[in-house]
N, C-alpha and C. Protein backbone atom coordinates (compact mmCIF):
# COMPACT_ATOMS: atom_id res chain seq x y z
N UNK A 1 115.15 110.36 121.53
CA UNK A 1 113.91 110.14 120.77
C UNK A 1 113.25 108.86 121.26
N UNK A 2 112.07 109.17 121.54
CA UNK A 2 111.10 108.03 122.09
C UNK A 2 109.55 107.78 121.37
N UNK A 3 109.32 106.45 120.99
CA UNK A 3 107.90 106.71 120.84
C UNK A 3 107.82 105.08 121.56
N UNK A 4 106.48 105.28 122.27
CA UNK A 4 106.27 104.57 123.01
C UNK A 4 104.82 103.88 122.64
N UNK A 5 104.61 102.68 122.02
CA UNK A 5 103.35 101.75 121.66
C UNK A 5 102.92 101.76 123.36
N UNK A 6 101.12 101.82 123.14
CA UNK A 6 100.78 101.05 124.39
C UNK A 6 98.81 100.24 123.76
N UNK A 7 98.36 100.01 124.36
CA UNK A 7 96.83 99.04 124.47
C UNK A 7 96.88 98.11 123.39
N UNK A 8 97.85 97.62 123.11
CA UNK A 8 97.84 96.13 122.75
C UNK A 8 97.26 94.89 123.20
N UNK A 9 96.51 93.75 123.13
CA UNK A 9 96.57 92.70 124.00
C UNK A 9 95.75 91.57 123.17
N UNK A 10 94.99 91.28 123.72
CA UNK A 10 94.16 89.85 123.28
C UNK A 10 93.12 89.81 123.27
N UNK A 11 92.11 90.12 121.99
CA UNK A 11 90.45 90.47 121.61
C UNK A 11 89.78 89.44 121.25
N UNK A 12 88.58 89.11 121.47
CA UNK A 12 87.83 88.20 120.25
C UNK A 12 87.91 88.76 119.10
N UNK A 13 87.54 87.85 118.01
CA UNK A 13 87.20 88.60 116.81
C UNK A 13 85.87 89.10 116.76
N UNK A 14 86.16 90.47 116.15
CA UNK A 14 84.89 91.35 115.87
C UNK A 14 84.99 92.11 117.25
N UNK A 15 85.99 92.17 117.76
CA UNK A 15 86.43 93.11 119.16
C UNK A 15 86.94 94.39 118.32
N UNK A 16 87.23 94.84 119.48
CA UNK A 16 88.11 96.79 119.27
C UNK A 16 89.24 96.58 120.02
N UNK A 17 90.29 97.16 119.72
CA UNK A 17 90.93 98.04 120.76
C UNK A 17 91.90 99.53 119.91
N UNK A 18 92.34 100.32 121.28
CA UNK A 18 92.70 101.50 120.64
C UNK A 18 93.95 101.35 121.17
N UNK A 19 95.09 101.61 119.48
CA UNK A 19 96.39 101.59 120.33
C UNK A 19 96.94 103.26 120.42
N UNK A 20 97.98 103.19 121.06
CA UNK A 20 98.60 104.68 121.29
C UNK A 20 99.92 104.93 121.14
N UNK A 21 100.17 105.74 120.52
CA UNK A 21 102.18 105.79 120.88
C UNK A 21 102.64 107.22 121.25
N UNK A 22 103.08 107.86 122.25
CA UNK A 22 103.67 108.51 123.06
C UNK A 22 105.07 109.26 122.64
N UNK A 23 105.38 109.93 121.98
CA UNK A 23 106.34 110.73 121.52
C UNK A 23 106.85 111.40 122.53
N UNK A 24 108.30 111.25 122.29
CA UNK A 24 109.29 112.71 122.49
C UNK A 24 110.31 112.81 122.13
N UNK A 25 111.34 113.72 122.43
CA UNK A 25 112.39 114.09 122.12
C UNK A 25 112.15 114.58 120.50
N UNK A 26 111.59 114.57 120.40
CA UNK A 26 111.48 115.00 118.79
C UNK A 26 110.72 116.11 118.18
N UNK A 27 110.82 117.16 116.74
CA UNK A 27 109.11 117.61 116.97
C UNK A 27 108.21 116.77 116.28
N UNK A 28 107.17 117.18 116.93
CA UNK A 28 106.36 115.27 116.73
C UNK A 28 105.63 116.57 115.49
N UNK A 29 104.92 117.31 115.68
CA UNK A 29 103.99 118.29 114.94
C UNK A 29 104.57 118.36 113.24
N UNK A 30 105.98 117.92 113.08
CA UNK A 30 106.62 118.21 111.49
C UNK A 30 106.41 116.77 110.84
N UNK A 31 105.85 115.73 112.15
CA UNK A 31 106.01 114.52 111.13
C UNK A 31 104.71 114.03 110.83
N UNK A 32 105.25 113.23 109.53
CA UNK A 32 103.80 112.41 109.37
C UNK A 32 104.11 110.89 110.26
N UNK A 33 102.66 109.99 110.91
CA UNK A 33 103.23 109.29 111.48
C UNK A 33 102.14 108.18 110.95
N UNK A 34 102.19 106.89 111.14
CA UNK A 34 102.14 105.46 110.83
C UNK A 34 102.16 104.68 111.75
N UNK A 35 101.47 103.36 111.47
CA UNK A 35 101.01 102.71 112.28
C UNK A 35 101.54 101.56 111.10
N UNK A 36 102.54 100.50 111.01
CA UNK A 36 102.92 99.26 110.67
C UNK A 36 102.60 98.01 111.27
N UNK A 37 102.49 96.86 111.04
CA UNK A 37 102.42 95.94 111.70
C UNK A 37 102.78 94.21 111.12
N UNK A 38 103.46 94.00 111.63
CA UNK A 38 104.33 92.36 111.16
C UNK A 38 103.58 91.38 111.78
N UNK A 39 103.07 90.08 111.23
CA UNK A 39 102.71 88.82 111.66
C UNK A 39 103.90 88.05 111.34
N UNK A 40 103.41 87.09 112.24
CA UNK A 40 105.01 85.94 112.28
C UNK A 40 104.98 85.44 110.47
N UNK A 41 106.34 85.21 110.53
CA UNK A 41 107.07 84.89 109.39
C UNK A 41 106.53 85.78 107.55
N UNK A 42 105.85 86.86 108.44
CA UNK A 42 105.63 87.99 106.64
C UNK A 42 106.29 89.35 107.15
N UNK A 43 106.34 89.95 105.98
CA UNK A 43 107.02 91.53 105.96
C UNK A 43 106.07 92.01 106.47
N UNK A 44 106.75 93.48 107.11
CA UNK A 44 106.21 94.27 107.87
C UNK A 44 105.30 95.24 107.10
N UNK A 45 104.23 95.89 107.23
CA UNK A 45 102.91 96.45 106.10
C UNK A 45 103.03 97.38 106.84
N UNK A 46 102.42 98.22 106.09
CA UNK A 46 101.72 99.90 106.39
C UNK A 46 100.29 99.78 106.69
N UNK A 47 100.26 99.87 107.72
CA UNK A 47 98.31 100.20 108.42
C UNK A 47 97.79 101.36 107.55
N UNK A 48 98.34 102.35 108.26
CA UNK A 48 97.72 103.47 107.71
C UNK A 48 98.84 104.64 108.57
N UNK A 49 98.83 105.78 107.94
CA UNK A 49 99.20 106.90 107.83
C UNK A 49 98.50 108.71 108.15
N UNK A 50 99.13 109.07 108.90
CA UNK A 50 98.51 110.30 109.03
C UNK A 50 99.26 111.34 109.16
N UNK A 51 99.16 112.63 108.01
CA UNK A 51 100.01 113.19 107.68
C UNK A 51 100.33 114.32 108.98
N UNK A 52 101.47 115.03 108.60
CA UNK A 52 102.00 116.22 110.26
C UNK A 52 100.14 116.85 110.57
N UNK A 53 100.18 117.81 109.76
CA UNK A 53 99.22 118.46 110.61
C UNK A 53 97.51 117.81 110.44
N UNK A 54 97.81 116.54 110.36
CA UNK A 54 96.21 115.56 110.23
C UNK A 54 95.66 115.55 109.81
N UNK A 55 95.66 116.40 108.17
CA UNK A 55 94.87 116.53 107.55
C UNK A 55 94.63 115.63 106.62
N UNK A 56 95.34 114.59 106.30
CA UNK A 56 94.91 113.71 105.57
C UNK A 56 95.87 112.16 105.86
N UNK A 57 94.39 111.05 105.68
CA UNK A 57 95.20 109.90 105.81
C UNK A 57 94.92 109.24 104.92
N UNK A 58 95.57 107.83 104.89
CA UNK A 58 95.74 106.91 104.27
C UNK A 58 95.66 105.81 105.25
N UNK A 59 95.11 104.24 104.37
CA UNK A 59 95.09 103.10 105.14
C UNK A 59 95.35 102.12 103.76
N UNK A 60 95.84 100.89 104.93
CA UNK A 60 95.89 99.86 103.35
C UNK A 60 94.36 98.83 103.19
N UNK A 61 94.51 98.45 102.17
CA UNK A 61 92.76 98.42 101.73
C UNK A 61 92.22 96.83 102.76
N UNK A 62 93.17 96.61 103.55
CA UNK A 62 92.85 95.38 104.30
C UNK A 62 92.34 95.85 105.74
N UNK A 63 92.07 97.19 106.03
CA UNK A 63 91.75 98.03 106.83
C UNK A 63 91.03 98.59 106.79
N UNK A 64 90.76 99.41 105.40
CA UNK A 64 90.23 100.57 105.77
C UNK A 64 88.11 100.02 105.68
N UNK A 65 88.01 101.12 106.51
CA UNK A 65 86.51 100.90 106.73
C UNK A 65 86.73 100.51 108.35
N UNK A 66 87.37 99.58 109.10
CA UNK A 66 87.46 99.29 110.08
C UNK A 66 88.28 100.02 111.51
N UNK A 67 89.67 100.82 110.22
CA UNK A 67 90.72 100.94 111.64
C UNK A 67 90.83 102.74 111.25
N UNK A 68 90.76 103.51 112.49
CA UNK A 68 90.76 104.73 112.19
C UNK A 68 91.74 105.49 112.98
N UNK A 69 93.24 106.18 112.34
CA UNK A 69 94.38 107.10 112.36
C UNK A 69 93.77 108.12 112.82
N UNK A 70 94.59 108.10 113.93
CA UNK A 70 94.01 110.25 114.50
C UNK A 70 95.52 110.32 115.36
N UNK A 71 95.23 111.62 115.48
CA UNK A 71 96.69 112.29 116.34
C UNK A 71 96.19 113.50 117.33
N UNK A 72 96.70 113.63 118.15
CA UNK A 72 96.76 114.57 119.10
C UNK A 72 97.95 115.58 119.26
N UNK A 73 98.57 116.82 118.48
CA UNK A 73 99.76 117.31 118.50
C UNK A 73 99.73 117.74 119.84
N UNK A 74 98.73 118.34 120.60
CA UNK A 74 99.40 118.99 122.16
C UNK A 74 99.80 117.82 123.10
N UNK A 75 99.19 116.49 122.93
CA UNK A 75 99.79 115.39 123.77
C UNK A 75 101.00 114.85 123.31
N UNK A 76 101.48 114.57 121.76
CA UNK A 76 102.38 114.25 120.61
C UNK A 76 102.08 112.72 121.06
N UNK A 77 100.69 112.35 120.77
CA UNK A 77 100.71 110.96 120.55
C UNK A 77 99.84 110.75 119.13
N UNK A 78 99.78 109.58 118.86
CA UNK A 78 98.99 109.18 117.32
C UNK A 78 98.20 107.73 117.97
N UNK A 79 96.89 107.76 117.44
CA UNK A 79 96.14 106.52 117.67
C UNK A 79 96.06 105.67 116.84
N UNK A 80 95.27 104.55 117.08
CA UNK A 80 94.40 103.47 116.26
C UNK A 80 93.75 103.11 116.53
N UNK A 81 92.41 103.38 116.04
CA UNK A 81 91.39 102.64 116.57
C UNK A 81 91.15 101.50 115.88
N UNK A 82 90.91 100.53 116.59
CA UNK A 82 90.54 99.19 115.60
C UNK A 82 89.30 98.30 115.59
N UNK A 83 88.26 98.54 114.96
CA UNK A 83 87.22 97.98 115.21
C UNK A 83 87.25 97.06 114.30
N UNK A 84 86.42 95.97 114.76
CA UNK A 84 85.72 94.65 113.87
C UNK A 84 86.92 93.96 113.62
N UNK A 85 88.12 93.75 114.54
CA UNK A 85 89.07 92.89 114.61
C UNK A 85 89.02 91.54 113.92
N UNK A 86 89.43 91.12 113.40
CA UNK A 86 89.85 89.42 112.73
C UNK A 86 91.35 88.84 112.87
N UNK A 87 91.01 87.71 113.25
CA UNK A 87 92.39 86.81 113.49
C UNK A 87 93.46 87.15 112.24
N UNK A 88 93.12 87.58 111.30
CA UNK A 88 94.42 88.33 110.11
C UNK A 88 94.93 89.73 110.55
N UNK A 89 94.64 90.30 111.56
CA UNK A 89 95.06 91.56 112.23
C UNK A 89 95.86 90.89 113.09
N UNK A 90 95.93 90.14 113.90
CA UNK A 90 97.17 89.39 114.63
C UNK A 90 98.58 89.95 114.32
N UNK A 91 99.09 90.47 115.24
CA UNK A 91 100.88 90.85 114.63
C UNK A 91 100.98 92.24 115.65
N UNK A 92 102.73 92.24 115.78
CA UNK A 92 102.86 93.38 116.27
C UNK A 92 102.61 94.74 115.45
N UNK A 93 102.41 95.54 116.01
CA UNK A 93 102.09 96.83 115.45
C UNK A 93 103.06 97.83 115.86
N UNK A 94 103.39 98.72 115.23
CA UNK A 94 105.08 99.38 115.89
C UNK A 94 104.47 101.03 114.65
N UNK A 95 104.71 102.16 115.77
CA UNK A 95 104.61 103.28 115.54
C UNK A 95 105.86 104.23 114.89
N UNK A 96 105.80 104.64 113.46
CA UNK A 96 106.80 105.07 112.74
C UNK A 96 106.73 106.82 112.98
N UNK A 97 107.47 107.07 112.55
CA UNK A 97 107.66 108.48 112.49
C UNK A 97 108.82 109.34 111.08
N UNK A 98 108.08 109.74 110.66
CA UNK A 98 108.65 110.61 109.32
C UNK A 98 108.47 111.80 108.88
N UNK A 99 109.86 112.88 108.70
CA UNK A 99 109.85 114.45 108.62
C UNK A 99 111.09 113.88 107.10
N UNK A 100 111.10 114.06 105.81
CA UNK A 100 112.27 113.88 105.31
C UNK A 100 112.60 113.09 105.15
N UNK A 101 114.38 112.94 105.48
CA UNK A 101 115.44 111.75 105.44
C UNK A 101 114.97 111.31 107.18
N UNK A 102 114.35 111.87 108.05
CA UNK A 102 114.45 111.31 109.16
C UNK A 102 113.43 110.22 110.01
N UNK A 103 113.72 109.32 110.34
CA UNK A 103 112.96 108.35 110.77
C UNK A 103 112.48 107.39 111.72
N UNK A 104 111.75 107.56 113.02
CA UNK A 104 111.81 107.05 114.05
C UNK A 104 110.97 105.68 114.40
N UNK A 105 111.38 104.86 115.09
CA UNK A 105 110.31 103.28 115.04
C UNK A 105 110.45 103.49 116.33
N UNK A 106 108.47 102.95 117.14
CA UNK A 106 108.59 102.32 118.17
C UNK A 106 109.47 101.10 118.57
N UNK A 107 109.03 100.20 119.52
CA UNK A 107 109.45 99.19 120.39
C UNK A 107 108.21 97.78 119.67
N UNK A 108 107.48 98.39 119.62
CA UNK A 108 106.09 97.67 119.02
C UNK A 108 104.75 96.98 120.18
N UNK A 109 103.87 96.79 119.74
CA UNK A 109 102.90 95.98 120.83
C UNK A 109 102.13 95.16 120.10
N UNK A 110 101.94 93.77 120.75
CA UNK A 110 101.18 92.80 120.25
C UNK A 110 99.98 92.87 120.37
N UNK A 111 98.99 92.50 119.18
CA UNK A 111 97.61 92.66 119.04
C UNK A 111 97.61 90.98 118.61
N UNK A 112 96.82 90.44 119.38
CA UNK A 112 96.40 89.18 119.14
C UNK A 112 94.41 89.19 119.18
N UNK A 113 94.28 88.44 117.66
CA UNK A 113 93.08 88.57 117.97
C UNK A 113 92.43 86.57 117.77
N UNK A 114 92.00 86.29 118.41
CA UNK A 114 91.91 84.83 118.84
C UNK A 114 90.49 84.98 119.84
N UNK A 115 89.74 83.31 119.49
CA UNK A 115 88.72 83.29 120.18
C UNK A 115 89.06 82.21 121.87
């Protein structure tokens, strides 16, 4: 089982970027998947959420309006788009995966947003 974070890096604020995570070994199509993300020295939060077959998401309210969950089942990857970035988005971001009792975490990728 693999999921693989990638387009992380270093934005101005009020920048974009789109992250991606790369599935396999798994069926990606039964899970719902998530987008988390930790800044130094706080607990790790829930971005937002997008259920198996995409029909419905969720974001936490420090997001939403700005960052937008989508998935691709024939590629088995899940996005983020992140617009209108602010230095409080700073932190790694790490791609979850959930069918059940079962549960998969990326590796994570750093989003730094700094002028």
């Amino acid at each position: 089982v693999q999921l693989v974070e990638s387009g992380g890096g270093l934005v101005q604020p009020g920048g974009s970027l789109r992250l991606s995570c790369a599935a396999s070994g798994f069926a990606f199509i039964w899970y719902d998947m998530s987008w988390y993300r930790q800044a130094p020295e706080k607990e790790r939060e829930l971005v937002a959420t997008i259920t198996s077959a995409g029909g419905s998401t969720n974001y936490a309210d420090s997001v939403k309006g700005r960052f937008t969950i989508s998935r691709d089942n024939a590629k088995k990857t899940v996005y983020l788009q992140m617009n209108t970035l602010k230095s409080e988005d700073t932190a790694v971001y790490y791609c979850h995966a959930r069918y059940m009792i079962r549960n998969y975490w990326g590796q994570g990728t750093q989003v730094t947003v700094s002028s």
